[in-house]
PDB file of N, CA and C in Angstrom:
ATOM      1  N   UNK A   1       0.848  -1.174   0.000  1.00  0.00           N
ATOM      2  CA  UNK A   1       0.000   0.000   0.000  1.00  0.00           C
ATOM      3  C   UNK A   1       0.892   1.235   0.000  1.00  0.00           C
ATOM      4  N   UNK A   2       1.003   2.047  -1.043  1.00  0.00           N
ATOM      5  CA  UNK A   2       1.810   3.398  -1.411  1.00  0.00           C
ATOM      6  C   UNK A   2       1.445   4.456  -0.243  1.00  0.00           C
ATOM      7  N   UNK A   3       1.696   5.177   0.420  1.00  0.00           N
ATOM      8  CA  UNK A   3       1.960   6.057   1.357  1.00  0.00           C
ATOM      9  C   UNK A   3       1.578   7.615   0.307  1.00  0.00           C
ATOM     10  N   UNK A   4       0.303   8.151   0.901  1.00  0.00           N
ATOM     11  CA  UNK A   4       0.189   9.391   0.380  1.00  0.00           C
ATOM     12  C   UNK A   4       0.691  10.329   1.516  1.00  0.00           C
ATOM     13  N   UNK A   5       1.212  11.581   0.560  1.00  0.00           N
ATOM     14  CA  UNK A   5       1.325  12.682   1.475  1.00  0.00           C
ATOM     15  C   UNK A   5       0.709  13.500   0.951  1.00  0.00           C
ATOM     16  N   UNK A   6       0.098  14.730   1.735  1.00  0.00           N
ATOM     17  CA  UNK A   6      -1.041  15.844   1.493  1.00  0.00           C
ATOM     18  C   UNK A   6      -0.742  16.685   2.683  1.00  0.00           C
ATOM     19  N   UNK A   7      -1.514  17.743   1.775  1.00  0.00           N
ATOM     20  CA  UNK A   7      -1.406  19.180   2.608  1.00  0.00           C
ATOM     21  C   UNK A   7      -2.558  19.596   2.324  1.00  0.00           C
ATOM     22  N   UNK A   8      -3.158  20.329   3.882  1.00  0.00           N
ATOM     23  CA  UNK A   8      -4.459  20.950   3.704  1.00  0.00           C
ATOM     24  C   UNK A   8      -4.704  22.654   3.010  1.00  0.00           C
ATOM     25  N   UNK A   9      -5.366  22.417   2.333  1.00  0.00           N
ATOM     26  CA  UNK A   9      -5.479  23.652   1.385  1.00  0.00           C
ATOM     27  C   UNK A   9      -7.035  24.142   1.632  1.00  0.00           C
ATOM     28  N   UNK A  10      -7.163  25.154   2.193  1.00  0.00           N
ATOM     29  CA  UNK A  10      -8.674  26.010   2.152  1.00  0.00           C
ATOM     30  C   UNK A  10      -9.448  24.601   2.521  1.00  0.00           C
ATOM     31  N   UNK A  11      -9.440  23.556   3.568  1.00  0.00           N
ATOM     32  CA  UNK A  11      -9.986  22.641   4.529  1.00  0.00           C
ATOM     33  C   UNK A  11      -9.962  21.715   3.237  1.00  0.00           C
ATOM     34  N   UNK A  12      -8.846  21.807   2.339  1.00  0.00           N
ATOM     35  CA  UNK A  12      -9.332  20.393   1.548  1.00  0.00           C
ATOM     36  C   UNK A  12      -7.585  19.743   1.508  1.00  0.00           C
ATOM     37  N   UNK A  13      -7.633  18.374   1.987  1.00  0.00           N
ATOM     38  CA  UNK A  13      -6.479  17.662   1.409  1.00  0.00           C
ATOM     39  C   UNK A  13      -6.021  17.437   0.302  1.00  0.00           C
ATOM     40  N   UNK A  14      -5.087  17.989  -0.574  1.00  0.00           N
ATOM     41  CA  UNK A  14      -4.526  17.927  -1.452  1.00  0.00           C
ATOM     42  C   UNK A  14      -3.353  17.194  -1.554  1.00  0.00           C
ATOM     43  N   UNK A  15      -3.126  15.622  -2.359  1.00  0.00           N
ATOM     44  CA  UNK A  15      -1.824  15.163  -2.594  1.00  0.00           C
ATOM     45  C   UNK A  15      -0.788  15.581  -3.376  1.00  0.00           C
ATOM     46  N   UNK A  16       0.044  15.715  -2.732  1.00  0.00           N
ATOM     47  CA  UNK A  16       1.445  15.970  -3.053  1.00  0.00           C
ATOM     48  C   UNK A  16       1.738  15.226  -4.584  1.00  0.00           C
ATOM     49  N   UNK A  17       2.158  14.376  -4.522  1.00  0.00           N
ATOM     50  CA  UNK A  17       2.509  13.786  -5.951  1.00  0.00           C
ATOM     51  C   UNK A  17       1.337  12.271  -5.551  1.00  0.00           C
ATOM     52  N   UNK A  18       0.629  12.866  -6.946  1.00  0.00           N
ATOM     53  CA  UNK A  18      -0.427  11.810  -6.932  1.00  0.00           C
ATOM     54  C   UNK A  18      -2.059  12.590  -7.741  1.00  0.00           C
ATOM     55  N   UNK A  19      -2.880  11.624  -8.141  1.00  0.00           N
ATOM     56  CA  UNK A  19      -3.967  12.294  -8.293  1.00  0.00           C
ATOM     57  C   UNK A  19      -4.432  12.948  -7.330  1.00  0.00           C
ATOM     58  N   UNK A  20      -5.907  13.917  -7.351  1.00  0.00           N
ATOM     59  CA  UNK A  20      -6.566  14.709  -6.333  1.00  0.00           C
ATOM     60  C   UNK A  20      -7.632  14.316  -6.625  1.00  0.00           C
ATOM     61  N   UNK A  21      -8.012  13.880  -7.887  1.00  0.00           N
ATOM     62  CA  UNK A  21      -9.500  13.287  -8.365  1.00  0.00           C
ATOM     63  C   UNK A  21      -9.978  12.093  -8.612  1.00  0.00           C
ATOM     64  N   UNK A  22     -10.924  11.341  -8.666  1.00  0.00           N
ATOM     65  CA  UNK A  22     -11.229   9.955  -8.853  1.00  0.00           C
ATOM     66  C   UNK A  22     -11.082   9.127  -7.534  1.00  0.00           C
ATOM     67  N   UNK A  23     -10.437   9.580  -6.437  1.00  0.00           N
ATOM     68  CA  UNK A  23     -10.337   8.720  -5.352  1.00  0.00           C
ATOM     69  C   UNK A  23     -11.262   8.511  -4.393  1.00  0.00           C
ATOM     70  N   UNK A  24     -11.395   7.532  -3.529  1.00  0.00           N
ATOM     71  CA  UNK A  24     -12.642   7.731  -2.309  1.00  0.00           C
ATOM     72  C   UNK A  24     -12.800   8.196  -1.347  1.00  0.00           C
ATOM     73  N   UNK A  25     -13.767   8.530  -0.754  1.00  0.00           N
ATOM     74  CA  UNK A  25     -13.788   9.508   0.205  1.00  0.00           C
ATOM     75  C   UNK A  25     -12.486   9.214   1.326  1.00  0.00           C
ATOM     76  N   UNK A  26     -12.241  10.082   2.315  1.00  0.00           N
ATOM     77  CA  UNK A  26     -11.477   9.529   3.388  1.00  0.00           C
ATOM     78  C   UNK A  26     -12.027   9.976   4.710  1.00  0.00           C
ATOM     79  N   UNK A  27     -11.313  10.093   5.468  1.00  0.00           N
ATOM     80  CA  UNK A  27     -12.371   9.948   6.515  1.00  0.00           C
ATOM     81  C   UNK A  27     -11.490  10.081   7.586  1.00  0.00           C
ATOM     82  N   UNK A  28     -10.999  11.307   8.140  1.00  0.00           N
ATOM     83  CA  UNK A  28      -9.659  11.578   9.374  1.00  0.00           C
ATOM     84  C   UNK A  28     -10.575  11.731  10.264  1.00  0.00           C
ATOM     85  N   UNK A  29      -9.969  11.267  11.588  1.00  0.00           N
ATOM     86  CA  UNK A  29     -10.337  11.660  12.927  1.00  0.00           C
ATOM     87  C   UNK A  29      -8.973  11.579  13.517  1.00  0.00           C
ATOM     88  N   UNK A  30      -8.953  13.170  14.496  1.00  0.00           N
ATOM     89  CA  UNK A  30      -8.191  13.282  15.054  1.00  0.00           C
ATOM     90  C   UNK A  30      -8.600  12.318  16.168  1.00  0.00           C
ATOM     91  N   UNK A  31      -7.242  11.698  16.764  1.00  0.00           N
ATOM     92  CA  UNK A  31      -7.368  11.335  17.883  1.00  0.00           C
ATOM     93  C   UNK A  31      -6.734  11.803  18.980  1.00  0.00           C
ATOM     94  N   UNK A  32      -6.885  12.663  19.977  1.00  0.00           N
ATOM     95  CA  UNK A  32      -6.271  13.055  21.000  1.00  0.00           C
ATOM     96  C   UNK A  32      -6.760  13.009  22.640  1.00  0.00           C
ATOM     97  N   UNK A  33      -7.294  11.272  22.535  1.00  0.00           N
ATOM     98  CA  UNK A  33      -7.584  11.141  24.257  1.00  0.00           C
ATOM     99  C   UNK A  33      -6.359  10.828  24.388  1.00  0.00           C
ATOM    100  N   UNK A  34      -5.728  10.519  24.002  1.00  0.00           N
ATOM    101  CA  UNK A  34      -4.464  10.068  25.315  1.00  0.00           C
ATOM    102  C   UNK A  34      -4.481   8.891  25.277  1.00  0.00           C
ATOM    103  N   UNK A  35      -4.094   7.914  26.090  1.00  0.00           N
ATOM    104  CA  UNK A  35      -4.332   6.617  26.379  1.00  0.00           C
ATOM    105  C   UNK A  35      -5.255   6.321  27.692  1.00  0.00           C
ATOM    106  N   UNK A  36      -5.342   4.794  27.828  1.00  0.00           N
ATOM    107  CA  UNK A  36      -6.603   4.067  28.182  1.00  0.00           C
ATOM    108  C   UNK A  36      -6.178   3.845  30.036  1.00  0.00           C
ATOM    109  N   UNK A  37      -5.090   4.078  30.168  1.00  0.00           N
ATOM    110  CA  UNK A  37      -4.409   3.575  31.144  1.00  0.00           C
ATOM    111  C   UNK A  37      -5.119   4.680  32.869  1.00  0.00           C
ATOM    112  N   UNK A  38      -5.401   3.441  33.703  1.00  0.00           N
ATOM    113  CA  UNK A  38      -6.038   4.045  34.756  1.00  0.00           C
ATOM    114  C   UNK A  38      -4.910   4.529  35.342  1.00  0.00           C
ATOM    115  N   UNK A  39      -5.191   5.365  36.973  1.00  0.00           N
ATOM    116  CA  UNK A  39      -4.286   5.630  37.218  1.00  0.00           C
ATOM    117  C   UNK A  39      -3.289   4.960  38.400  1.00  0.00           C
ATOM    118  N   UNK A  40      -3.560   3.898  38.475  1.00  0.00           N
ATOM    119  CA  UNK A  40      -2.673   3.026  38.898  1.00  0.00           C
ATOM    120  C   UNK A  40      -1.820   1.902  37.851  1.00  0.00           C
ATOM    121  N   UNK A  41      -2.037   1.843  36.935  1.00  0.00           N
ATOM    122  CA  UNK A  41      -1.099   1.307  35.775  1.00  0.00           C
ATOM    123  C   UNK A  41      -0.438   2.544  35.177  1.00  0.00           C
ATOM    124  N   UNK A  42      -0.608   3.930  35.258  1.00  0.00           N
ATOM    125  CA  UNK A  42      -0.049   4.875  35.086  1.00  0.00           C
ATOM    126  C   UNK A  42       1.277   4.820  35.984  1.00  0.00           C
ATOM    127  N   UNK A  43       1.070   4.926  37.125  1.00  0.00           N
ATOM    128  CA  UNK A  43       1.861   4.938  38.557  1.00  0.00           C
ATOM    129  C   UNK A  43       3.203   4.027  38.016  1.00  0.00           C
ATOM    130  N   UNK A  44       2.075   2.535  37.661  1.00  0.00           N
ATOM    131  CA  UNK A  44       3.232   1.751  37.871  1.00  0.00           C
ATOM    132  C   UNK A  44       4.061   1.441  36.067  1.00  0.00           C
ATOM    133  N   UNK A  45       3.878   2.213  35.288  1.00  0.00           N
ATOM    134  CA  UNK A  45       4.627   2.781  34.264  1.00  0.00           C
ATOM    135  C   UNK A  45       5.566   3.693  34.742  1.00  0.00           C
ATOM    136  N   UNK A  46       4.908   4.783  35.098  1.00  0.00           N
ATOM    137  CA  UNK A  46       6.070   5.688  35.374  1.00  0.00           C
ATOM    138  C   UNK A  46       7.150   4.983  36.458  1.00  0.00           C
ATOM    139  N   UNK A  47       6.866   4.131  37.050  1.00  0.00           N
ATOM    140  CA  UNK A  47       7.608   3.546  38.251  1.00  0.00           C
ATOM    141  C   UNK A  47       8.776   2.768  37.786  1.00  0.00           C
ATOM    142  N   UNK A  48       8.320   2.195  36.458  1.00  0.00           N
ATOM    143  CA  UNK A  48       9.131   1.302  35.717  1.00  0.00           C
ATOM    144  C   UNK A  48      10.137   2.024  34.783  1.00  0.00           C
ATOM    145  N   UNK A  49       9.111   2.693  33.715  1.00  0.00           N
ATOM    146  CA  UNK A  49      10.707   4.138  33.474  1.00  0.00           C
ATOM    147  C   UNK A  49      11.655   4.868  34.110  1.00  0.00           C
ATOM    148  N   UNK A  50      10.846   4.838  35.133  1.00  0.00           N
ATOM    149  CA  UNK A  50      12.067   5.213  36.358  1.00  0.00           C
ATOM    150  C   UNK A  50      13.389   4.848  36.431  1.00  0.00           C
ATOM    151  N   UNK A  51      12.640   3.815  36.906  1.00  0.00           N
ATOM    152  CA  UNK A  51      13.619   2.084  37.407  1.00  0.00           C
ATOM    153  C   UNK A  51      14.641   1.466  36.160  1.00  0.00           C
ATOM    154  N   UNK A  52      13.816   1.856  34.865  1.00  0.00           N
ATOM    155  CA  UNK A  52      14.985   1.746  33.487  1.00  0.00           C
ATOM    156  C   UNK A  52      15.649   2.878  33.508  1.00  0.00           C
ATOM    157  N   UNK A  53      15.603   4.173  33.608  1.00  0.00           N
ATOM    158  CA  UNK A  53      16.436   4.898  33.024  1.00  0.00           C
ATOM    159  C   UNK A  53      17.421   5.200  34.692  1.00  0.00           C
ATOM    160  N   UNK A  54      16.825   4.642  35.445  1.00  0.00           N
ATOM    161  CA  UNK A  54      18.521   4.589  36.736  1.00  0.00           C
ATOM    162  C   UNK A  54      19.294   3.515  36.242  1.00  0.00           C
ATOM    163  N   UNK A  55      18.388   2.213  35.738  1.00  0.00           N
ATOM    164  CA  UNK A  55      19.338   1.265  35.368  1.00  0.00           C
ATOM    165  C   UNK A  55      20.465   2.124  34.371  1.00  0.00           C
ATOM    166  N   UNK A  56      20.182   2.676  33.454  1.00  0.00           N
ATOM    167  CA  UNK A  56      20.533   3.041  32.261  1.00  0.00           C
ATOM    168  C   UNK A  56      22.131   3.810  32.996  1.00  0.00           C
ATOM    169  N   UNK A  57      21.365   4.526  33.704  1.00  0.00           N
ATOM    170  CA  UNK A  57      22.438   5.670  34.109  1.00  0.00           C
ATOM    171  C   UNK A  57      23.538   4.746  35.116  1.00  0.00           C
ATOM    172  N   UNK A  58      23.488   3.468  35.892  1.00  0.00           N
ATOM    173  CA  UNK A  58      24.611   2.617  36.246  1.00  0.00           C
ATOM    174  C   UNK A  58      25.149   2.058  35.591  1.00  0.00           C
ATOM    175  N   UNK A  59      24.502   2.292  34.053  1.00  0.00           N
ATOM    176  CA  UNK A  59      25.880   1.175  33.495  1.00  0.00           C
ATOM    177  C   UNK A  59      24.984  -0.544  33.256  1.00  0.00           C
ATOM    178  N   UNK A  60      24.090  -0.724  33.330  1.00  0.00           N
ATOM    179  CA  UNK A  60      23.126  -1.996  33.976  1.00  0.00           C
ATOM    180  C   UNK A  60      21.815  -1.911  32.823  1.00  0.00           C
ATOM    181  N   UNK A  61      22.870  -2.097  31.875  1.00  0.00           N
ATOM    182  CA  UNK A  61      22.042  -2.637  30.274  1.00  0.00           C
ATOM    183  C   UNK A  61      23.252  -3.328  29.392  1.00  0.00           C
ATOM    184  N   UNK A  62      22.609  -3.772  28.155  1.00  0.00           N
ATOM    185  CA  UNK A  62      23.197  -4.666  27.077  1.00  0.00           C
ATOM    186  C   UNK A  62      22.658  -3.459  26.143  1.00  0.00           C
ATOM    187  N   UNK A  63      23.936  -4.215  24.819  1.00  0.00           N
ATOM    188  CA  UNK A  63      24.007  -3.074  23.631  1.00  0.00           C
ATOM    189  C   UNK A  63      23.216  -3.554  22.421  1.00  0.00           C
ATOM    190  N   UNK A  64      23.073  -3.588  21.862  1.00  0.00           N
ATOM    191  CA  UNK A  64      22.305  -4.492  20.444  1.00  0.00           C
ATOM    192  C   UNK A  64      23.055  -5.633  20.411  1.00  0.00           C
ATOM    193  N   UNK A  65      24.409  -5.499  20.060  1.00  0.00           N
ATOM    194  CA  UNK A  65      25.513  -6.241  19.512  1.00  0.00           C
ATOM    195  C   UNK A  65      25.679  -7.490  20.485  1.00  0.00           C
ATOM    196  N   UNK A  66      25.322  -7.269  21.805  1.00  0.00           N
ATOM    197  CA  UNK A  66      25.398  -8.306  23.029  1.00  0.00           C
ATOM    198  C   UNK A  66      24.158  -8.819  23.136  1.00  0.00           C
ATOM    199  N   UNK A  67      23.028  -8.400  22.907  1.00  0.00           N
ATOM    200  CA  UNK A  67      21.875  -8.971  22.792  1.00  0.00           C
ATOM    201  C   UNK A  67      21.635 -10.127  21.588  1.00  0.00           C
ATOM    202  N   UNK A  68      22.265  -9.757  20.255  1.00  0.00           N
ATOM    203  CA  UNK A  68      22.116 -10.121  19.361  1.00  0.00           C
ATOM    204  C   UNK A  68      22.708 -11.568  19.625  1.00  0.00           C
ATOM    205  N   UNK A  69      24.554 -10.964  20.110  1.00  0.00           N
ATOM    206  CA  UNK A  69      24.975 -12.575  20.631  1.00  0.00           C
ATOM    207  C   UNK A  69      24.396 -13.353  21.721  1.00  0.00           C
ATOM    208  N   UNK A  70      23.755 -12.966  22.697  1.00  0.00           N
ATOM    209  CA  UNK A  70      22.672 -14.123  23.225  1.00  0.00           C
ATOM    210  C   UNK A  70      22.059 -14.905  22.509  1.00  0.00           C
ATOM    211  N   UNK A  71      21.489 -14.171  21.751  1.00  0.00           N
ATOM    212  CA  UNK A  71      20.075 -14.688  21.239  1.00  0.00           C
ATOM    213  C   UNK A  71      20.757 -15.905  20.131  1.00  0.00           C
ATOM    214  N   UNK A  72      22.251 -15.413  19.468  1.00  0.00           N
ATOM    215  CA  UNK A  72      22.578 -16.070  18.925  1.00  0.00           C
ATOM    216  C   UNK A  72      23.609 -17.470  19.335  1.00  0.00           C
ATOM    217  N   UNK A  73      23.989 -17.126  20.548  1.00  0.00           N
ATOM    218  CA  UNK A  73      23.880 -18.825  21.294  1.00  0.00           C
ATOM    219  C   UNK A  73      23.218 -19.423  21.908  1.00  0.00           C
ATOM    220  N   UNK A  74      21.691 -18.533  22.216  1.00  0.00           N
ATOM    221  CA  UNK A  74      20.851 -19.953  21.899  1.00  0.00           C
ATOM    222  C   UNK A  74      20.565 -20.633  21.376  1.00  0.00           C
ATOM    223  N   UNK A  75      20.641 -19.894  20.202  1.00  0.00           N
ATOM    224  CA  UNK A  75      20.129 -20.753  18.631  1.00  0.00           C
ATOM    225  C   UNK A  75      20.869 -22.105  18.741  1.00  0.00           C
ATOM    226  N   UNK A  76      22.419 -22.323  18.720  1.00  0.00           N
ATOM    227  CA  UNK A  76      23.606 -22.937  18.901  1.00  0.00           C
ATOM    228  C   UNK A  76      23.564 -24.123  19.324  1.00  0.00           C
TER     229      UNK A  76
END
């Protein structure tokens, strides 16, 4: 499926490179609730980003390259 790009012109979408005519309707909705998350799975998100980005900052992660070789002696 080709990827259109458009720009709104006087409330009408206009494609960039591509036809403007013959196509079917479309149909945008903004979406801007946010997410679904109550606020105790909120809590315990933020609790967990936390908790990764101190890891992060000791030194107390793997790089791609070390992950990759795990994964690749399990295979083994």
């Amino acid at each position: 499926m080709p990827i259109l790009t458009a720009q709104l012109h006087d409330g009408e979408l206009l494609l960039q490179n591509g036809p403007n005519e013959g196509l079917p309707p479309l149909r945008l909705v903004v979406d801007d609730e946010g997410d679904d998350l109550d606020e105790e799975e909120r809590e315990r998100l933020e609790a967990v980003i936390a908790e990764s980005t101190a890891q992060l900052a000791r030194g107390e992660h793997y790089t791609a390259d070390e992950v990759l070789g795990m994964l690749r002696a399990l295979r083994s």
